[in-house]
C-alpha atoms as a PDB file:
ATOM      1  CA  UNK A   1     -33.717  30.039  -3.964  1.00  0.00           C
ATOM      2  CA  UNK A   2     -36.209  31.873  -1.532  1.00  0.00           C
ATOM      3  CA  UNK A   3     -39.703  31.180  -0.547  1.00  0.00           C
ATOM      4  CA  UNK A   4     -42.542  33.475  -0.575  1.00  0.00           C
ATOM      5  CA  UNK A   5     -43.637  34.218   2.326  1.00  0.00           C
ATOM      6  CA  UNK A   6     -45.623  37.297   1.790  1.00  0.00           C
ATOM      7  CA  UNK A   7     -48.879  35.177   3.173  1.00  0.00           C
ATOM      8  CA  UNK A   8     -48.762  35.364   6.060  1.00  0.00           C
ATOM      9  CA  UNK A   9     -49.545  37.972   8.315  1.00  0.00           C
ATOM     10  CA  UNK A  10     -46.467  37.805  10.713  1.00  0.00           C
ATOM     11  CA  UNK A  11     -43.477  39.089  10.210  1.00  0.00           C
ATOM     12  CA  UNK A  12     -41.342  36.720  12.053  1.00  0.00           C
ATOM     13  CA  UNK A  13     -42.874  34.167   9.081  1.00  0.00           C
ATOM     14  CA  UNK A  14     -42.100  36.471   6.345  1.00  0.00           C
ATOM     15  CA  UNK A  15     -38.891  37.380   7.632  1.00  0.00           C
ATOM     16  CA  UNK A  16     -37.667  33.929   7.907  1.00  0.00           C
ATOM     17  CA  UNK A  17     -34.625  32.007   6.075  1.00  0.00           C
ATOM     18  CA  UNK A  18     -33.920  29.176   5.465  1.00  0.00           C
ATOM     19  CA  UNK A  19     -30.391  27.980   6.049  1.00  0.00           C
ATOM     20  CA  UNK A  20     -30.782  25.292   3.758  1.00  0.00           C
ATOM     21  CA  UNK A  21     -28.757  21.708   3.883  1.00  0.00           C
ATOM     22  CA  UNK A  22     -26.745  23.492   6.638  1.00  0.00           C
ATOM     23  CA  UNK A  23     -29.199  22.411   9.577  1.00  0.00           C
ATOM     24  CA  UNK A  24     -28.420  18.608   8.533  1.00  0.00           C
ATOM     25  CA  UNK A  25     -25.199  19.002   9.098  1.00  0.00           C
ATOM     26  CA  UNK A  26     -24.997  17.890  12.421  1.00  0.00           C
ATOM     27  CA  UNK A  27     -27.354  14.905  11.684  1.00  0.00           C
ATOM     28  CA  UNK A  28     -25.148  13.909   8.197  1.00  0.00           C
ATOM     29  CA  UNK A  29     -22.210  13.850  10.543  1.00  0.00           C
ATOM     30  CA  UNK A  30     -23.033  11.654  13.315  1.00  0.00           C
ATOM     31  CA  UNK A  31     -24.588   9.407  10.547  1.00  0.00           C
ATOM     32  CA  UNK A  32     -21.498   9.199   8.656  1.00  0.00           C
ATOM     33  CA  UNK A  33     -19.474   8.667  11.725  1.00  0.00           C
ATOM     34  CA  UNK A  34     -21.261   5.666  13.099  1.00  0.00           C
ATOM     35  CA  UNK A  35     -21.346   4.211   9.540  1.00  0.00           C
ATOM     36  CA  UNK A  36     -17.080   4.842   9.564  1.00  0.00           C
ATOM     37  CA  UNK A  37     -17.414   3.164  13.098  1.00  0.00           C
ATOM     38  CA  UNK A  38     -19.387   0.549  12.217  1.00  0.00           C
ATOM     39  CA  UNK A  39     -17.136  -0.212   8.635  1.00  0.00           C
ATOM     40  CA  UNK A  40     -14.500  -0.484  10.811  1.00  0.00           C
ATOM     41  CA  UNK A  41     -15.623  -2.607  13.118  1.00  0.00           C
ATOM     42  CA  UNK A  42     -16.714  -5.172  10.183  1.00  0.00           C
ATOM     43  CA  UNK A  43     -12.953  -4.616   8.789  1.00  0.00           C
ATOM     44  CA  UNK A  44     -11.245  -5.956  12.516  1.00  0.00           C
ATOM     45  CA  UNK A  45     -14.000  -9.307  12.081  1.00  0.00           C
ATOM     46  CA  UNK A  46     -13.168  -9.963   8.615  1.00  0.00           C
ATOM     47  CA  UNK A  47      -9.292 -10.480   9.234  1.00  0.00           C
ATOM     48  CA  UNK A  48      -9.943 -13.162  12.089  1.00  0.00           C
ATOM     49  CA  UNK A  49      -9.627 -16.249   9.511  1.00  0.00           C
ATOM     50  CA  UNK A  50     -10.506 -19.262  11.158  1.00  0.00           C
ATOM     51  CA  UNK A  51      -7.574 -21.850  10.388  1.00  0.00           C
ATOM     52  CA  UNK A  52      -8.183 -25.179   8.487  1.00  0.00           C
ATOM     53  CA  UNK A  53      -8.261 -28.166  10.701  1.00  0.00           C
ATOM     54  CA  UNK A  54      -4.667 -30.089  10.580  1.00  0.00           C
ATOM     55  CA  UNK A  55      -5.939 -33.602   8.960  1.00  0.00           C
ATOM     56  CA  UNK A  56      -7.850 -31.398   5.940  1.00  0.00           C
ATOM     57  CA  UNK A  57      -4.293 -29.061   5.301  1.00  0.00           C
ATOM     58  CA  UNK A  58      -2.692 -32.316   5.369  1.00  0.00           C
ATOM     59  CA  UNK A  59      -4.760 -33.770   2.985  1.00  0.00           C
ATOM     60  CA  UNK A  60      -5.219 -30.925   0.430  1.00  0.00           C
ATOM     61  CA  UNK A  61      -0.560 -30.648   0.345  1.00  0.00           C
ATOM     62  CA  UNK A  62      -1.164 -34.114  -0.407  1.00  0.00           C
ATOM     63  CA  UNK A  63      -3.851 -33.430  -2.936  1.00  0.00           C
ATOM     64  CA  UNK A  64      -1.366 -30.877  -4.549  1.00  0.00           C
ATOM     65  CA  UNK A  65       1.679 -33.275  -4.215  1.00  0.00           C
ATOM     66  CA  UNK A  66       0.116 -36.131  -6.497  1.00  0.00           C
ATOM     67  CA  UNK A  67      -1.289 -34.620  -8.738  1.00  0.00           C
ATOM     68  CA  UNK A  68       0.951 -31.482  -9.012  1.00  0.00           C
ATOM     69  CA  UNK A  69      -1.794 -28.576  -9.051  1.00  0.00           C
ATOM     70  CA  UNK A  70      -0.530 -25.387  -8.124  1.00  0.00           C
ATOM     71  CA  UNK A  71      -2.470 -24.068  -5.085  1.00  0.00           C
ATOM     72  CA  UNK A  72      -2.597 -20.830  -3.004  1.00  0.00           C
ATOM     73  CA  UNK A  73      -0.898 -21.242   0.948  1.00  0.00           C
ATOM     74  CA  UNK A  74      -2.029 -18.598   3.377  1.00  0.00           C
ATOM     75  CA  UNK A  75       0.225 -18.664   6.464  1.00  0.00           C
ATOM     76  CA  UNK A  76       1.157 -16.986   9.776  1.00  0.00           C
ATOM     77  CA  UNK A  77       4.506 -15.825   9.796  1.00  0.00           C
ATOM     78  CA  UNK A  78       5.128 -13.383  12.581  1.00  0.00           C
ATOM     79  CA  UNK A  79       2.448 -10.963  12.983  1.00  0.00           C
ATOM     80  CA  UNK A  80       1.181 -10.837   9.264  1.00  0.00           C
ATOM     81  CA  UNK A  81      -0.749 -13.187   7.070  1.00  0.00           C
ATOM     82  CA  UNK A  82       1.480 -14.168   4.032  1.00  0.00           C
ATOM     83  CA  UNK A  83       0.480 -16.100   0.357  1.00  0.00           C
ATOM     84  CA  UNK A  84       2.314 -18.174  -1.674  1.00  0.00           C
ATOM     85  CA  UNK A  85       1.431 -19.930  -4.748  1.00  0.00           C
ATOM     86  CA  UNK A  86       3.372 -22.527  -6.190  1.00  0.00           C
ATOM     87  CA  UNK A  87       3.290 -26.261  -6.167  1.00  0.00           C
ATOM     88  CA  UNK A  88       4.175 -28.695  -3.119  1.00  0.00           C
ATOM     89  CA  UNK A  89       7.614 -30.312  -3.966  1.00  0.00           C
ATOM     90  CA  UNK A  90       8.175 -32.267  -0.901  1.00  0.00           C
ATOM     91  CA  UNK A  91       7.328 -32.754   2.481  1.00  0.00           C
ATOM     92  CA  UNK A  92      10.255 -32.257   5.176  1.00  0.00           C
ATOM     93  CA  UNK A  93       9.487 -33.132   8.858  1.00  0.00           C
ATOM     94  CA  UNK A  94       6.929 -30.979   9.604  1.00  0.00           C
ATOM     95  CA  UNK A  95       7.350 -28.791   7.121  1.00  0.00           C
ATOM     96  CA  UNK A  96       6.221 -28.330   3.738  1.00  0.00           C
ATOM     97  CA  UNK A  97       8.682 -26.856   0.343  1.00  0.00           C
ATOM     98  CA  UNK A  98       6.487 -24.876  -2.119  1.00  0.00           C
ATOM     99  CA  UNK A  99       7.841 -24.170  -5.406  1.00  0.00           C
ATOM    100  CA  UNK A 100       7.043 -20.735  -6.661  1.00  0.00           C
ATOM    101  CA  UNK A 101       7.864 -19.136  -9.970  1.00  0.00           C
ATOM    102  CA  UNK A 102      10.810 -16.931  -8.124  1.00  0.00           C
ATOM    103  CA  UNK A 103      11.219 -18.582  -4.998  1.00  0.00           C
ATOM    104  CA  UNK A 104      11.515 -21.702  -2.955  1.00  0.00           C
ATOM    105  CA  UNK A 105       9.645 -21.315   0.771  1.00  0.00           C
ATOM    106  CA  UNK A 106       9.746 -23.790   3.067  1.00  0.00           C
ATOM    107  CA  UNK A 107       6.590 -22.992   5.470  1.00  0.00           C
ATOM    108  CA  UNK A 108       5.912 -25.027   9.025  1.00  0.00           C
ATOM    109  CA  UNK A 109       2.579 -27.221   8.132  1.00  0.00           C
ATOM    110  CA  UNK A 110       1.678 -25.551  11.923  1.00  0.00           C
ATOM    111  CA  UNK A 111       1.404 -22.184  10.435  1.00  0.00           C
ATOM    112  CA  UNK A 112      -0.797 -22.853   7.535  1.00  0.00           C
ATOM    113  CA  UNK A 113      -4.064 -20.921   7.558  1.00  0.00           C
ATOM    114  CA  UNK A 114      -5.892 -21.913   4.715  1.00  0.00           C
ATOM    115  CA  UNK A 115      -4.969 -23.465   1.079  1.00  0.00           C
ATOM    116  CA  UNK A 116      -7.174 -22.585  -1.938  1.00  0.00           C
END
């Protein structure tokens, strides 16, 4: 698409084109970086979980252990964040057995994020 230019009475006017979207480029790109940047940043905040205080996980495995609702477990094991659901079949120690469908896991009440 071209613009008429025939107007005016300079010829560095009529002579003129337009390169389009392509001038934006550098502005779409430092745009779209910070946004990355910034998305990122967001992503790092959102996988500091804060953990549940001791006497409320405590309470909620007992919850789960009377009246045998199933329950989600999100604990630290290692470097990674790890789920189980299943239902809490005893306590041992200071540890806690989960019944899953497929497994048995037997998770330190320490490492217990959060329970849902």
């Amino acid at each position: 698409m071209s613009v008429d230019r025939s107007y005016s009475p300079y010829e560095v006017i009529r002579m003129y084109h337009d390169r389009g979207m392509m001038k934006w480029g550098a502005f779409a790109t430092g745009e779209l970086t910070e946004a990355q940047n910034t998305f990122e940043k967001e992503k790092k905040e959102d996988k500091i979980i804060q953990a549940l205080p001791h006497h409320l996980v405590l309470h909620l495995l007992n919850q789960s252990f009377s009246n045998q609702v199933q329950i989600k477990i999100q604990y630290q094991a290692k470097d990674k964040l790890t789920e189980v659901y299943g239902f809490v079949s005893e306590f041992i120690n200071n540890q806690v057995r989960v019944k899953s469908t497929d497994k048995i896991y037997l998770i330190s009440i320490e490492q217990i994020v959060n329970i849902s």
